[in-house]
N, C-alpha and C. Protein backbone atom coordinates (compact mmCIF):
# COMPACT_ATOMS: atom_id res chain seq x y z
N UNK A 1 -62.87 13.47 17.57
CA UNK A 1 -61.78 14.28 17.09
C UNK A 1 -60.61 14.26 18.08
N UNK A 2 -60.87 14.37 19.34
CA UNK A 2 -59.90 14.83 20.32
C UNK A 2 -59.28 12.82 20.18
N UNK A 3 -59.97 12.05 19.98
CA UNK A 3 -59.51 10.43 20.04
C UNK A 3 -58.60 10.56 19.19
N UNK A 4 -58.45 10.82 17.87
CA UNK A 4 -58.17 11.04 16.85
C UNK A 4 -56.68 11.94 17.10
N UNK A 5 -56.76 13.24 17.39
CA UNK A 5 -55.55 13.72 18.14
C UNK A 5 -54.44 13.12 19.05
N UNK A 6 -55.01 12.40 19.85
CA UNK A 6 -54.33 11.72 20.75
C UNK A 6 -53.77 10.44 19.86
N UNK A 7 -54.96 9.50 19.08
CA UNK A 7 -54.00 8.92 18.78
C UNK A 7 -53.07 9.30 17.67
N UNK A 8 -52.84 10.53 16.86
CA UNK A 8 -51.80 10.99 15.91
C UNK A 8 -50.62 10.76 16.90
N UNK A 9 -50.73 11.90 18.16
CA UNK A 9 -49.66 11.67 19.13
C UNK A 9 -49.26 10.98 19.84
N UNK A 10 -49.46 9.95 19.78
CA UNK A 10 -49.73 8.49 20.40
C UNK A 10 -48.33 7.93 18.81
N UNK A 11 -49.23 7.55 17.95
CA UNK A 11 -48.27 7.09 17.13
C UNK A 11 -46.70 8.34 16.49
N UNK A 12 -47.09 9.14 16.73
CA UNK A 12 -45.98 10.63 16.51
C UNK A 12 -44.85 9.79 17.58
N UNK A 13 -45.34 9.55 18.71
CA UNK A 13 -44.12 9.39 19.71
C UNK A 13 -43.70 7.84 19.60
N UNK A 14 -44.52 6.80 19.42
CA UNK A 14 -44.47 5.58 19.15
C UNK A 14 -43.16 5.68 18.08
N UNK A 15 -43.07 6.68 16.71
CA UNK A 15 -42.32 6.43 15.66
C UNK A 15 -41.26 7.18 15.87
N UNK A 16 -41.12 8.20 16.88
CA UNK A 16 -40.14 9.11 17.26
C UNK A 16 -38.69 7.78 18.49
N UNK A 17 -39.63 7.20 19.47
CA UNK A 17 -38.91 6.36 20.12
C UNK A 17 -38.44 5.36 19.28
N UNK A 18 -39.13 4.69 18.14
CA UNK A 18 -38.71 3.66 17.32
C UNK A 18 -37.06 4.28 16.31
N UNK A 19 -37.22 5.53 16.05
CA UNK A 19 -36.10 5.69 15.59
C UNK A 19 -35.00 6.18 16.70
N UNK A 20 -35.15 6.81 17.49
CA UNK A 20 -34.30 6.80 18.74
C UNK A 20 -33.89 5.63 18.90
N UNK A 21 -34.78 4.23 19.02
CA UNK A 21 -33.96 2.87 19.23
C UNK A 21 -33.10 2.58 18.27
N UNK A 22 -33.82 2.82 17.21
CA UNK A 22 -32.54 2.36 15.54
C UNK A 22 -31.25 2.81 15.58
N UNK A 23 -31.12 4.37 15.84
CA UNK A 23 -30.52 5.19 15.96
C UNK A 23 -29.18 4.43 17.25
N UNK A 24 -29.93 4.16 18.54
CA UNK A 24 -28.84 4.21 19.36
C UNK A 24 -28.19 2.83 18.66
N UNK A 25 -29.02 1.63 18.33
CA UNK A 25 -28.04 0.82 17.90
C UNK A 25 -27.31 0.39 16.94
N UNK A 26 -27.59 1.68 16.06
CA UNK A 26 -26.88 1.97 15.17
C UNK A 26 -25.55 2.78 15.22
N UNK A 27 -25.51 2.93 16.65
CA UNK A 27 -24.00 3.57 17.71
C UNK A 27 -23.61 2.90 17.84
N UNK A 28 -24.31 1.76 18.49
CA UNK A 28 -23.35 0.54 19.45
C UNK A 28 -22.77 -0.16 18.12
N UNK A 29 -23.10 -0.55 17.15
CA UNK A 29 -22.97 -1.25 16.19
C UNK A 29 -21.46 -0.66 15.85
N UNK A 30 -21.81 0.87 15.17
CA UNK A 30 -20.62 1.43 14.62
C UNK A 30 -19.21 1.53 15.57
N UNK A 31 -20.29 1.43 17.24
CA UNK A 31 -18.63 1.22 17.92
C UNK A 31 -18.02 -0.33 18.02
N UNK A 32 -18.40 -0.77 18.09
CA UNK A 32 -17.93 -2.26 18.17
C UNK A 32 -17.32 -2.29 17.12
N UNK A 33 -17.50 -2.51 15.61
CA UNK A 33 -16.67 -2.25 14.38
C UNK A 33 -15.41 -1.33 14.44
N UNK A 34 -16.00 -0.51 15.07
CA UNK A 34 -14.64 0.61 15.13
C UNK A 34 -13.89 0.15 16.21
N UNK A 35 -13.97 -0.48 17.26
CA UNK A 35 -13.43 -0.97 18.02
C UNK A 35 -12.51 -1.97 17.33
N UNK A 36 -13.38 -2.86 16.51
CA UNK A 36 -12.56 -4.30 15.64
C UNK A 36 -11.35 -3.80 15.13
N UNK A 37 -11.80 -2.82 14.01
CA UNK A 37 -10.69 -1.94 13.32
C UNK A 37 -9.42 -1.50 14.25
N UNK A 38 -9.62 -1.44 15.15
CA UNK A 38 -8.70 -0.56 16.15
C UNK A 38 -7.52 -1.88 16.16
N UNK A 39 -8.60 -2.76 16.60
CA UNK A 39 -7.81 -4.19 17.49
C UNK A 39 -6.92 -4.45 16.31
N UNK A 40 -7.42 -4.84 14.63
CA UNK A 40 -7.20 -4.93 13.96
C UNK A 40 -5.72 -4.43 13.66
N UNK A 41 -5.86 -2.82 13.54
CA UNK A 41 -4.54 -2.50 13.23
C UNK A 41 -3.63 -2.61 14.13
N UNK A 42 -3.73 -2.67 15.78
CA UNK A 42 -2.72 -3.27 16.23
C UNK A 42 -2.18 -4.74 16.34
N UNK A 43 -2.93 -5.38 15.97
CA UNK A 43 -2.69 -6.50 15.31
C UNK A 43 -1.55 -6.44 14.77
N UNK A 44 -1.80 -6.02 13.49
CA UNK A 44 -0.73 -5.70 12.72
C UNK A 44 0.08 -4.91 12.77
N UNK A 45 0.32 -3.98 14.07
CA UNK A 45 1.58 -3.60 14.30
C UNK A 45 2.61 -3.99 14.96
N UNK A 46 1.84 -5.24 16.04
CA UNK A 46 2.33 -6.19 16.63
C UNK A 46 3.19 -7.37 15.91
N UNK A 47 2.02 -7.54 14.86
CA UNK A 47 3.00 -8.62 13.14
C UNK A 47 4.27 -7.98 13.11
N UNK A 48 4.25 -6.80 12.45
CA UNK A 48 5.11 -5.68 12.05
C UNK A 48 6.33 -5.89 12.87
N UNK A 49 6.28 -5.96 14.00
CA UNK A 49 7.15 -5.71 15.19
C UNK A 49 7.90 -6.93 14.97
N UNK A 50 7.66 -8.06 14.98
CA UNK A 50 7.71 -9.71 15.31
C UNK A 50 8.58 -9.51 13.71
N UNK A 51 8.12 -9.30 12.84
CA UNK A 51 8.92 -9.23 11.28
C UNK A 51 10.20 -8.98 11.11
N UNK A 52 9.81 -7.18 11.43
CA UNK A 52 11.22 -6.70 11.84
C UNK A 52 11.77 -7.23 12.45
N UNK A 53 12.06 -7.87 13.84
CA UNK A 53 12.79 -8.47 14.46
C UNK A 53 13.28 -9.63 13.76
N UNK A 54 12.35 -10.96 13.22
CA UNK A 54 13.00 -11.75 12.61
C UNK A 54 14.33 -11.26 11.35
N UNK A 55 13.43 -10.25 10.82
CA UNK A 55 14.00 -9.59 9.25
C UNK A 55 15.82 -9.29 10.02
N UNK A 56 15.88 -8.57 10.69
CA UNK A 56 17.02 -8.47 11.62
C UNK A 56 17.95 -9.36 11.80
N UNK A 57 17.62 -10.11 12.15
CA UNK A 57 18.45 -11.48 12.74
C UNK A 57 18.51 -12.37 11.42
N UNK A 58 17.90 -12.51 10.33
CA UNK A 58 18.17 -13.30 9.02
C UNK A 58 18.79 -12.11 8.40
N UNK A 59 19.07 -10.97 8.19
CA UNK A 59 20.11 -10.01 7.78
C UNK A 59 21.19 -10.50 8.14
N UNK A 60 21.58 -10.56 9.66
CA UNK A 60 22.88 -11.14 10.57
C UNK A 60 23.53 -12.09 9.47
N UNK A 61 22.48 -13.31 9.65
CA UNK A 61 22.44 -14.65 9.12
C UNK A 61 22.69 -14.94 8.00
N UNK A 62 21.52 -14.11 7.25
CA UNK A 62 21.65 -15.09 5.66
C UNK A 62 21.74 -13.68 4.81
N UNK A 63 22.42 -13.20 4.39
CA UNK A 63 21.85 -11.30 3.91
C UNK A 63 20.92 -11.77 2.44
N UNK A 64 21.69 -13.12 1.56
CA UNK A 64 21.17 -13.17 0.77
C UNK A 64 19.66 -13.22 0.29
N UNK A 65 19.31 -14.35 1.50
CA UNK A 65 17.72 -14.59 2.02
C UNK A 65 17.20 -13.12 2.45
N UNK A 66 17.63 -12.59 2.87
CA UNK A 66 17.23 -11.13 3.71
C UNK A 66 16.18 -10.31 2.53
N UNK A 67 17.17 -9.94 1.82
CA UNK A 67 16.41 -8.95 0.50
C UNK A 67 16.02 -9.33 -0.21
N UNK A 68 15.40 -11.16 -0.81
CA UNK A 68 14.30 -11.20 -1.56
C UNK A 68 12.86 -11.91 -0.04
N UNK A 69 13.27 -12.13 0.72
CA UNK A 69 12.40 -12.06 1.93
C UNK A 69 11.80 -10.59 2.24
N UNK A 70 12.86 -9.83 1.98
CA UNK A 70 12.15 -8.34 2.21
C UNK A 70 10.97 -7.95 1.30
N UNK A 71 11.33 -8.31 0.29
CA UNK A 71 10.43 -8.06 -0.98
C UNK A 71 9.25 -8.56 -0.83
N UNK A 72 9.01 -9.51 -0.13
CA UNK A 72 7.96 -10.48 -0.18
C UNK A 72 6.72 -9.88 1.18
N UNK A 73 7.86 -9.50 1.91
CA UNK A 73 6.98 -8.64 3.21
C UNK A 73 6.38 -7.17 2.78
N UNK A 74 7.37 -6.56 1.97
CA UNK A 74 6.88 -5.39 1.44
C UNK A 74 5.42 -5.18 0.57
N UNK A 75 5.89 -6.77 -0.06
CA UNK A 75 4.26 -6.71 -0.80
C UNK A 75 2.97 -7.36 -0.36
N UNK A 76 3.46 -7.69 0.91
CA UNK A 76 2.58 -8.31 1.55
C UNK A 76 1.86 -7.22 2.50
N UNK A 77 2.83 -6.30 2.74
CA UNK A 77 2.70 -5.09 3.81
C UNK A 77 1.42 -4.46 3.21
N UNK A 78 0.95 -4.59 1.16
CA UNK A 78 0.14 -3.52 0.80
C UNK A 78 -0.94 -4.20 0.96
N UNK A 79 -1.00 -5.76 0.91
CA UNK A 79 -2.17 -6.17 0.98
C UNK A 79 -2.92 -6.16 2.06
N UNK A 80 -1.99 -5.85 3.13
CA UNK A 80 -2.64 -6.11 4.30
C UNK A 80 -3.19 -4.36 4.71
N UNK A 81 -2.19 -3.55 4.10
CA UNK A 81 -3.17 -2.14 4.24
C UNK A 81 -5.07 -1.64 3.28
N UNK A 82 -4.74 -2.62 2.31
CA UNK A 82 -5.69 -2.29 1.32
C UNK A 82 -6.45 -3.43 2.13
N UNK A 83 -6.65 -4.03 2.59
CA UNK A 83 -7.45 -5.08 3.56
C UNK A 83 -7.94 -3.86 4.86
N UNK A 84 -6.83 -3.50 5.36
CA UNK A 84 -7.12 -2.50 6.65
C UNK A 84 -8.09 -1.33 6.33
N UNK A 85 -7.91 -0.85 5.22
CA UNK A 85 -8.55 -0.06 4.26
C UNK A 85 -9.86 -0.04 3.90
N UNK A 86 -10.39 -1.68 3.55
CA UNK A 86 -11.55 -1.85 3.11
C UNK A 86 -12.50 -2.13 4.50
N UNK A 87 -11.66 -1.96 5.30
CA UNK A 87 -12.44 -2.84 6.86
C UNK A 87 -12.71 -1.34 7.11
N UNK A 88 -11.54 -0.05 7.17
CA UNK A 88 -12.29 1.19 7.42
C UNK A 88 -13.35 1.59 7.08
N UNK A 89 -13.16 1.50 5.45
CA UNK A 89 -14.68 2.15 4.73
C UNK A 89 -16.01 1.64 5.15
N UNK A 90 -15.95 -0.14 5.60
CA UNK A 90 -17.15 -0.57 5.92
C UNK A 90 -17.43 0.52 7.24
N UNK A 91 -16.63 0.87 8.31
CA UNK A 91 -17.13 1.78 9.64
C UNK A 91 -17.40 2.86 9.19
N UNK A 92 -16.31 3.58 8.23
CA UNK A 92 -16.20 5.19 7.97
C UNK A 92 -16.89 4.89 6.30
N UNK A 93 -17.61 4.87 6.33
CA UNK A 93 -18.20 4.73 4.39
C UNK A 93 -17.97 6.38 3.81
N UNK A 94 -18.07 7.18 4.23
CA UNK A 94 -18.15 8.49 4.05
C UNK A 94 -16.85 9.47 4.31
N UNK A 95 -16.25 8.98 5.30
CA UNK A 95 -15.22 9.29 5.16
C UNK A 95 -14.06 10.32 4.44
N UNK A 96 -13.48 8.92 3.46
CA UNK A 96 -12.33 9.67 2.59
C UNK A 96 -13.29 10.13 1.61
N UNK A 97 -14.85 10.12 1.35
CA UNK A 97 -15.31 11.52 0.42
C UNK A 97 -15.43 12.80 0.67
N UNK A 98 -15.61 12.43 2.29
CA UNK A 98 -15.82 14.25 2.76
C UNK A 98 -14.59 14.62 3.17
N UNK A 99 -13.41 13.91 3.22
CA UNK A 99 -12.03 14.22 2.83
C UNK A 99 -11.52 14.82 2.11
N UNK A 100 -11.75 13.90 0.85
CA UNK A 100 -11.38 14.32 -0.65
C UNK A 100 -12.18 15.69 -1.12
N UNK A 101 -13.82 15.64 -0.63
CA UNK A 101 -14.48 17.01 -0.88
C UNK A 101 -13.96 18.43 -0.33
N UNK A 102 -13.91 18.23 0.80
CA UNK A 102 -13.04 19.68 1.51
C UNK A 102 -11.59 19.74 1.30
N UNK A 103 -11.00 18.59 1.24
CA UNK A 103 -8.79 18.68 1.00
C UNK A 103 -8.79 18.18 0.33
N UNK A 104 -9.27 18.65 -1.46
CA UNK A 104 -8.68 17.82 -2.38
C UNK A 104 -7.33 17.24 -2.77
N UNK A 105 -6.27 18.37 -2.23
CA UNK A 105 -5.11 18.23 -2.33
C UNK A 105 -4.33 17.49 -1.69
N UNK A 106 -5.03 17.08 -1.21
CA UNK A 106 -4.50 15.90 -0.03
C UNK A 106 -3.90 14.42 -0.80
N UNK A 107 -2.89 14.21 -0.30
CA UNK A 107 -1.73 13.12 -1.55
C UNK A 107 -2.58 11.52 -0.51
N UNK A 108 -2.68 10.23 -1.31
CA UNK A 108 -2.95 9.10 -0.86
C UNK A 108 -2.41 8.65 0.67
N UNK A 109 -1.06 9.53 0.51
CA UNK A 109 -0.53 8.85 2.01
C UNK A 109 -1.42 9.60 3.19
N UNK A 110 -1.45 10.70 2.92
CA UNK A 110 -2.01 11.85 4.21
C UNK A 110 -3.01 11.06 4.44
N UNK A 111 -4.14 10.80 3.10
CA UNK A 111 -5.55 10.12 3.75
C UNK A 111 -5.53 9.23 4.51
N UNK A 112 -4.19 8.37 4.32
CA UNK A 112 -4.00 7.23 5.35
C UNK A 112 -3.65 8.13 6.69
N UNK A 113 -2.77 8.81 6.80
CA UNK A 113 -2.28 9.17 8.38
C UNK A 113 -4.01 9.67 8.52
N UNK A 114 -4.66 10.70 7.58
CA UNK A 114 -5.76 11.27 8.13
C UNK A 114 -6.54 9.93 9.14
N UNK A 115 -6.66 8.55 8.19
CA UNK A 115 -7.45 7.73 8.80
C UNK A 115 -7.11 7.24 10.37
N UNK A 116 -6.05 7.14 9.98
CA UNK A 116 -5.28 6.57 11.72
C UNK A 116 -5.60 7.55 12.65
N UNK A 117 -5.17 8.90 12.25
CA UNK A 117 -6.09 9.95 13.35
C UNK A 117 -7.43 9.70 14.02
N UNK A 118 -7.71 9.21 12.32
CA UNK A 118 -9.57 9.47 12.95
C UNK A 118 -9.66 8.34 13.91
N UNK A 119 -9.04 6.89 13.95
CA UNK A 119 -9.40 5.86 15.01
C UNK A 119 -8.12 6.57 16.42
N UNK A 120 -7.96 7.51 16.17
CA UNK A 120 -7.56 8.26 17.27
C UNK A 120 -6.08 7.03 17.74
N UNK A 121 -4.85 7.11 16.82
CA UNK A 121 -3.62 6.14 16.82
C UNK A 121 -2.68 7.19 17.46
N UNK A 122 -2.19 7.09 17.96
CA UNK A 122 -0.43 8.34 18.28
C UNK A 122 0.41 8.52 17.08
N UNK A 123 1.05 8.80 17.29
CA UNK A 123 2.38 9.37 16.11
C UNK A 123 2.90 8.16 16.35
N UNK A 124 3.06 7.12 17.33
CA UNK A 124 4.05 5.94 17.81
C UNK A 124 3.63 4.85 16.72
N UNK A 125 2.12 4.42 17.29
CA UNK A 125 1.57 3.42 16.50
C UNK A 125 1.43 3.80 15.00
N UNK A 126 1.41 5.05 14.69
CA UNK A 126 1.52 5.70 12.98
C UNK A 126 2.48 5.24 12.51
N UNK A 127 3.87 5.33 13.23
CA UNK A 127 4.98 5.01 12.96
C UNK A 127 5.30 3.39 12.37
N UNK A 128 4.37 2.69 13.21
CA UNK A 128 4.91 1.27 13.48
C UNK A 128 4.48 0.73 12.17
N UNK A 129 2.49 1.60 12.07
CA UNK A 129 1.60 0.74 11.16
C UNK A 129 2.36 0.87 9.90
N UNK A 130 2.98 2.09 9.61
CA UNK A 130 3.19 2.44 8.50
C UNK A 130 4.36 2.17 8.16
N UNK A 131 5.20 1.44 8.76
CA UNK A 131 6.52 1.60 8.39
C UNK A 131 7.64 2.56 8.72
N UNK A 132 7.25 3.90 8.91
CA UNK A 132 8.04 4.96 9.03
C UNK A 132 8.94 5.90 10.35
N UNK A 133 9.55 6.54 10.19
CA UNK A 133 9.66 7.16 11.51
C UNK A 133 8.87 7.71 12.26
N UNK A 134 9.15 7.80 13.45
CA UNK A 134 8.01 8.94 14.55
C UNK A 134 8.30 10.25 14.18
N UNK A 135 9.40 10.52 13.61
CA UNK A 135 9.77 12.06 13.11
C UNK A 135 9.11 12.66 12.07
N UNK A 136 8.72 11.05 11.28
CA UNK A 136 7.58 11.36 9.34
C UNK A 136 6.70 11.46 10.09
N UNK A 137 6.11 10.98 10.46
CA UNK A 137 4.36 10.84 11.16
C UNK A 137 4.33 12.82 11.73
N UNK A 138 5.20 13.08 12.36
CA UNK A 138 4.91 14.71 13.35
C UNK A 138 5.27 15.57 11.38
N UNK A 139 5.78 15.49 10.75
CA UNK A 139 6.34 16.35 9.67
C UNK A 139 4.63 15.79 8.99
N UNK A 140 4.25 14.89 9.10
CA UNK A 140 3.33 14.46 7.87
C UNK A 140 2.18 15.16 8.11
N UNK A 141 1.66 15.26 9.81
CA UNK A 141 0.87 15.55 10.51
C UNK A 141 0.77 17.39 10.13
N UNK A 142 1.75 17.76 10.70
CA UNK A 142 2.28 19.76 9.95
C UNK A 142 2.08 19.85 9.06
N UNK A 143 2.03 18.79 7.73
CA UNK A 143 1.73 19.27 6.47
C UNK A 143 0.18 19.14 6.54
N UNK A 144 -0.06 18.10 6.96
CA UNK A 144 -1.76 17.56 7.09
C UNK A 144 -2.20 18.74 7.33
N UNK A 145 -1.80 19.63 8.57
CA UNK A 145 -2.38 20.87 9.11
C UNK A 145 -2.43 21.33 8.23
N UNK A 146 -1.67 21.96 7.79
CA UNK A 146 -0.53 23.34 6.77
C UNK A 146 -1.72 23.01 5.33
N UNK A 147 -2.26 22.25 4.89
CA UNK A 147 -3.17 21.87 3.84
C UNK A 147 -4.58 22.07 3.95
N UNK A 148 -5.03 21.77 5.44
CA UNK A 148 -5.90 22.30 5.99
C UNK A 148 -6.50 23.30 6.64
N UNK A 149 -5.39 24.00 6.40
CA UNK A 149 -5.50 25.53 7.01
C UNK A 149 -5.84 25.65 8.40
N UNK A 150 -5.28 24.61 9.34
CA UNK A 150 -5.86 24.73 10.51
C UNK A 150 -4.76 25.47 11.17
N UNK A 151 -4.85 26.60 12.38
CA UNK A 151 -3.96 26.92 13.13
C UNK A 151 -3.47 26.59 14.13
N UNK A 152 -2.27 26.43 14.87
CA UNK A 152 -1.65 25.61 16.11
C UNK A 152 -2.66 25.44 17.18
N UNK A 153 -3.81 26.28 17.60
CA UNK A 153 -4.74 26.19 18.38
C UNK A 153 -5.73 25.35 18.12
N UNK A 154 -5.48 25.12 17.02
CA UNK A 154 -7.29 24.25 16.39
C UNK A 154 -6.32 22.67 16.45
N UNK A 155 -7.42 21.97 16.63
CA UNK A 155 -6.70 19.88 17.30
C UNK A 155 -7.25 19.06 16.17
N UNK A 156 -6.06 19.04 15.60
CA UNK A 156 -6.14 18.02 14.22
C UNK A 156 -7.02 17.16 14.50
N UNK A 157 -6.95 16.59 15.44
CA UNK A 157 -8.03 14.91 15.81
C UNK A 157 -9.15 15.32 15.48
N UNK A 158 -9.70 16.26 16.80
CA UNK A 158 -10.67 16.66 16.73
C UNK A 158 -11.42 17.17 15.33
N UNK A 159 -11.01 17.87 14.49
CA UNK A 159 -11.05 18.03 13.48
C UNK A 159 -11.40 17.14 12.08
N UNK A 160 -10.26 16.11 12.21
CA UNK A 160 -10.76 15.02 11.42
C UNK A 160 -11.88 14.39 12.34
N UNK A 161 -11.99 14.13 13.32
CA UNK A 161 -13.12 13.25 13.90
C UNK A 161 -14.48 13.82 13.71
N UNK A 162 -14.97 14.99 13.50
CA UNK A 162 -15.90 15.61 12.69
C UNK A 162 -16.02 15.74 11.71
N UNK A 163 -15.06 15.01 10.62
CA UNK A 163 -15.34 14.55 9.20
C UNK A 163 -16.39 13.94 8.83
């Protein structure tokens, strides 16, 4: 009997350490991905940057070329978010549901700033990824709050990062 005991607890801890191992590398895993994602979107804010600049200087140049060239970046701009998008969900799968479950009211764009929060981006790089000002990103962010009922003391990040 007492053999018998020992080995229950014998295999009890055998299956307890086996998921502790799964478990941790099922961390390392999710950080490395989330890491990719990171690299990823600056990637493309770096593109972004290099665009604008050209887009600039063929304005100077050609205006005509300018605004159906614009057009072409603009729609290129969505594919490459709905790409950025699908690379999130593979890290964050859960995510924009427990988003959508607690802030239903939350409009398509917020979920995006929400996401950039969660890989922990600044208002700078928000700015860049998205197109917009650093002034939209801080107004977008106040509403983000203001929807979430969080108060000036409570840290948006933090907050979404426990989503």
């Amino acid at each position: 009997m007492q053999q018998k005991v020992k080995q229950l607890n014998y295999d009890k801890q055998a299956a307890q350490l086996q998921l502790q191992l799964q478990k941790e590398k099922n961390d390392a895993i999710m950080e490395v991905k989330s890491k990719e994602l990171t690299s990823y979107a600056l990637q493309l804010i770096d593109k972004d940057q290099a665009i604008n600049e050209m887009m600039e200087m063929l304005k100077s140049e050609a205006p005509v070329s300018h605004k159906t060239m614009r057009n072409k970046i603009n729609k290129n701009s969505k594919n490459l978010w709905d790409e950025f998008n699908m690379r999130f969900m593979e890290v964050n799968s859960k995510f924009y549901e427990n988003l959508r479950e607690k802030h239903p009211d939350l409009t398509p764009t917020e979920q995006k700033h929400c996401a950039l929060i969660k890989l922990n981006f600044d208002s700078k790089e928000m700015a860049h990824l998205l197109n917009i000002s650093h002034n939209s990103v801080h107004i977008s962010r106040y509403r983000i709050r203001k929807k979430m009922k969080l108060s000036r003391e409570d840290s948006l990040s933090n907050y979404i990062a426990d989503l």
